[in-house]
N, C-alpha and C. Protein backbone atom coordinates (compact mmCIF):
# COMPACT_ATOMS: atom_id res chain seq x y z
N UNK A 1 0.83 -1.16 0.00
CA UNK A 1 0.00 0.00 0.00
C UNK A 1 0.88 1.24 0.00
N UNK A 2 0.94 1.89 -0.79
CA UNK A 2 1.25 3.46 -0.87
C UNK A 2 1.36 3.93 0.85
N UNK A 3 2.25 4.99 0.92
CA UNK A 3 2.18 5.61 1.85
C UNK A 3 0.92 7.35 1.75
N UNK A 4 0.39 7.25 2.89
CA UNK A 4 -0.74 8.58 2.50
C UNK A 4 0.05 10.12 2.58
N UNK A 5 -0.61 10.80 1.62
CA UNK A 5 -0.15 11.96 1.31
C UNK A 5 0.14 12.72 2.26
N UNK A 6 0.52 13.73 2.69
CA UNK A 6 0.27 14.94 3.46
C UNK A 6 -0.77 16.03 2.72
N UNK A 7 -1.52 16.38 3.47
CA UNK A 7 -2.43 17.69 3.17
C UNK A 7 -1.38 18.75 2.79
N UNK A 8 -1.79 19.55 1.48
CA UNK A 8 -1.11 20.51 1.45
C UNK A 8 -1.74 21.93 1.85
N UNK A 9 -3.56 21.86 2.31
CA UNK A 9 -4.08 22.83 2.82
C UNK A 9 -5.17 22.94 1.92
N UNK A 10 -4.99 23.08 0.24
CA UNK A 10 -5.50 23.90 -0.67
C UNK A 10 -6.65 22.81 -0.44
N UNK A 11 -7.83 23.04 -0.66
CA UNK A 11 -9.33 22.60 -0.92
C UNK A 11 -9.69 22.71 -2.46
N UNK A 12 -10.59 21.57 -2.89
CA UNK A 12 -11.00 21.00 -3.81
C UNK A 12 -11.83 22.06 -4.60
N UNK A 13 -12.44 22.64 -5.49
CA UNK A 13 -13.42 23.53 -5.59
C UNK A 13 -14.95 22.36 -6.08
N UNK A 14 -16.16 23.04 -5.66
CA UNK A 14 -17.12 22.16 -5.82
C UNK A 14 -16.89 21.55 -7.62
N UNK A 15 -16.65 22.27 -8.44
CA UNK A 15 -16.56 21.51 -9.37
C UNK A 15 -15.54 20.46 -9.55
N UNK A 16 -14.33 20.27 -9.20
CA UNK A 16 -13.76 19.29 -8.53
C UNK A 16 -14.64 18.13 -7.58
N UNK A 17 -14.74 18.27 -6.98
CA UNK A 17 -15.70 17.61 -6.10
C UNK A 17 -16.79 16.70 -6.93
N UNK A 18 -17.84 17.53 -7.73
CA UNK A 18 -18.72 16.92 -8.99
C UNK A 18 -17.91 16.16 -9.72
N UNK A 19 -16.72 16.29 -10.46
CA UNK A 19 -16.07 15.51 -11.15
C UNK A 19 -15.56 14.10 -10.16
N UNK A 20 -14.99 14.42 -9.07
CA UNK A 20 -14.98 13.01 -8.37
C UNK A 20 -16.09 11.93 -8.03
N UNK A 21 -17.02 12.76 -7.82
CA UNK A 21 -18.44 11.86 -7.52
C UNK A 21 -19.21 11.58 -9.07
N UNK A 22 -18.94 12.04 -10.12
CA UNK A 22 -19.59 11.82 -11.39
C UNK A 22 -18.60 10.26 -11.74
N UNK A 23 -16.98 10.49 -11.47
CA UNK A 23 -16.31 9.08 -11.49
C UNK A 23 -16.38 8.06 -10.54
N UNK A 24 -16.77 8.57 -9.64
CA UNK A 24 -16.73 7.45 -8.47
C UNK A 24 -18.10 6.52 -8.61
N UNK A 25 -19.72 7.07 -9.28
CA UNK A 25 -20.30 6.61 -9.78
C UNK A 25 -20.23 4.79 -10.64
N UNK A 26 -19.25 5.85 -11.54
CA UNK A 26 -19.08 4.44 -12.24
C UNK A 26 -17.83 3.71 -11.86
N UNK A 27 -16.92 4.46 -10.24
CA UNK A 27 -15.98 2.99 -10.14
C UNK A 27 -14.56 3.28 -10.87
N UNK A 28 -14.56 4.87 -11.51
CA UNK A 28 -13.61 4.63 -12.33
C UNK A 28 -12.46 5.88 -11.62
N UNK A 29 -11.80 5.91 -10.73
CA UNK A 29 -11.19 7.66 -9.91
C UNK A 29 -9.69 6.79 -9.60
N UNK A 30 -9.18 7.38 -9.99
CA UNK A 30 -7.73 7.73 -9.46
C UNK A 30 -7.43 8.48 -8.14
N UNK A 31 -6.67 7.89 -7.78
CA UNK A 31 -6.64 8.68 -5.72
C UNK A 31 -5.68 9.62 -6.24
N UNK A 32 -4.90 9.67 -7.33
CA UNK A 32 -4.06 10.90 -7.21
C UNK A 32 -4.55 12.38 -8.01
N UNK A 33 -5.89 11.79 -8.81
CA UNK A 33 -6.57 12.60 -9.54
C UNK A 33 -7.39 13.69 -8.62
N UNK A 34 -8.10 12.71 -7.74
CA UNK A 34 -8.95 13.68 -6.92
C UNK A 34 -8.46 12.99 -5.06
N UNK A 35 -8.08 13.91 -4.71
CA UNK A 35 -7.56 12.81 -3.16
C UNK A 35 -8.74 13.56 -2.30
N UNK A 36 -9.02 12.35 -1.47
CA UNK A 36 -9.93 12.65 -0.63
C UNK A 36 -9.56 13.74 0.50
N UNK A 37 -8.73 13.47 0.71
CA UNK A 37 -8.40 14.31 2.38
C UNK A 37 -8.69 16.29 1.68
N UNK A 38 -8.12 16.10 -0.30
CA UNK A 38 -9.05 17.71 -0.37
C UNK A 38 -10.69 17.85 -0.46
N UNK A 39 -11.40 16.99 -0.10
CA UNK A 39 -12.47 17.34 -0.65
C UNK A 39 -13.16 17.54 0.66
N UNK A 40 -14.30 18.76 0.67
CA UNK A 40 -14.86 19.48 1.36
C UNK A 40 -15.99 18.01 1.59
N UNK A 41 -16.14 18.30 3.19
CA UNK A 41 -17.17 16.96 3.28
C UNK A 41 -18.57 17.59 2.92
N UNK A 42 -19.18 18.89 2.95
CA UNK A 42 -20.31 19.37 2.65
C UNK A 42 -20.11 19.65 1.18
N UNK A 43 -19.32 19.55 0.18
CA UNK A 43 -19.26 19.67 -1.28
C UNK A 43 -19.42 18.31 -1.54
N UNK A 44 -19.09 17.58 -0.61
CA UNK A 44 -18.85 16.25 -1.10
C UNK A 44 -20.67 15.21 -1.26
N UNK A 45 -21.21 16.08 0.17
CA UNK A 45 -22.55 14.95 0.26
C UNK A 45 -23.19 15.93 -0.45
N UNK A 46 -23.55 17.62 -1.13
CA UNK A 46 -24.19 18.32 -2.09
C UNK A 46 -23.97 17.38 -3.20
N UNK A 47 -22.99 17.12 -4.09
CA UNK A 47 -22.82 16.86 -5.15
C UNK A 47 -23.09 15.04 -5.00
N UNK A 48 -23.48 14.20 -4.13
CA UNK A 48 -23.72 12.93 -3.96
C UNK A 48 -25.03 12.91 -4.28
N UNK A 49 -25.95 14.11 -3.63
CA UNK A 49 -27.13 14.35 -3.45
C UNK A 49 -27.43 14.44 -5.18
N UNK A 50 -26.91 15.53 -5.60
CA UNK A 50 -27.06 16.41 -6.98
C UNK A 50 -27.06 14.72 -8.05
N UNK A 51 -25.94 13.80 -8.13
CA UNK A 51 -25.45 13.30 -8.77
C UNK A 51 -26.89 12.22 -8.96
N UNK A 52 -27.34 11.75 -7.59
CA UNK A 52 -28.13 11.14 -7.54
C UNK A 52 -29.32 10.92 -7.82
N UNK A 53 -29.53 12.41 -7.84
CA UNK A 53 -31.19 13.10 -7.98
C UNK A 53 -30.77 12.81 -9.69
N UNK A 54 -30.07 13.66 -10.46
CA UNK A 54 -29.80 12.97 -11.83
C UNK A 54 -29.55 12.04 -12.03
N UNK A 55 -29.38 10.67 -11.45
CA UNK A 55 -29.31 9.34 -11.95
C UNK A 55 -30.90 9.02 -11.77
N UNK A 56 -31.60 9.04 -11.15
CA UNK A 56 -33.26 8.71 -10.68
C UNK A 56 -33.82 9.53 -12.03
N UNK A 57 -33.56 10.74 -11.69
CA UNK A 57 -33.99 11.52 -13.34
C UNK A 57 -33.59 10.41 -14.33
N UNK A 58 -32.93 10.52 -15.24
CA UNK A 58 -32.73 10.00 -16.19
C UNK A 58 -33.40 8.34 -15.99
N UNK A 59 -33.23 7.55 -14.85
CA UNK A 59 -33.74 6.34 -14.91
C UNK A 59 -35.35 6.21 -15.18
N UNK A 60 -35.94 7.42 -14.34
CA UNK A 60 -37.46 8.23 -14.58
C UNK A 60 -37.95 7.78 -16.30
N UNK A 61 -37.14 9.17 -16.85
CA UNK A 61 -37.38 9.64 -17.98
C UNK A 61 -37.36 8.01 -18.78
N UNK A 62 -36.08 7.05 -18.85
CA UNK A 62 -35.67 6.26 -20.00
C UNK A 62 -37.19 5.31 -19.46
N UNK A 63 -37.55 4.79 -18.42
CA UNK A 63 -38.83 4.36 -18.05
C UNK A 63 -40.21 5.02 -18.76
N UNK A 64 -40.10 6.18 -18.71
CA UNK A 64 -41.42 6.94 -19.38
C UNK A 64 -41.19 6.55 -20.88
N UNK A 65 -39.99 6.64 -21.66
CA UNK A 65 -39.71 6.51 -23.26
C UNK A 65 -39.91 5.43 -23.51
N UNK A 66 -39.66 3.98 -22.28
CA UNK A 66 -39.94 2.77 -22.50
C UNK A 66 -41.27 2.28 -22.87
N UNK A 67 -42.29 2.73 -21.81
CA UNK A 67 -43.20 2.43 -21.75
C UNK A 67 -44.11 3.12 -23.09
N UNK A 68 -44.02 4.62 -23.51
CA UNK A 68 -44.31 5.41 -24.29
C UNK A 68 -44.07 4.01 -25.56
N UNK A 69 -43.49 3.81 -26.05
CA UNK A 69 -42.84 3.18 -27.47
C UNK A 69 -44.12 1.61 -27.40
């Protein structure tokens, strides 16, 4: 196992944050791409929330087009 980073202070910006949780979705994140120890824990469960509410959306919608056809 890798040894863990040191914090360098600087914080993630929420769009950072969206981009980690849009990859972590599908399973696919690099720890050196987005490291946890920057990410804001209230950017972190907004954009879990956000990510989610658009996965239900879209599962919604492709259900309505299903049934529609």
């Amino acid at each position: 196992m890798a040894p863990l980073k040191h914090d360098d202070g600087r914080q993630a910006s929420f769009a950072t944050t969206m981009k980690a949780v849009f990859w972590s979705f599908f399973g696919v994140r690099k720890r050196s791409a987005h490291d946890a120890a920057n990410l804001k824990p209230l950017h972190l469960v907004i954009a879990a929330l956000i990510g989610v509410a658009l996965f239900i959306g879209l599962l919604i919608m492709l259900v309505k087009i299903a049934l529609a056809h």
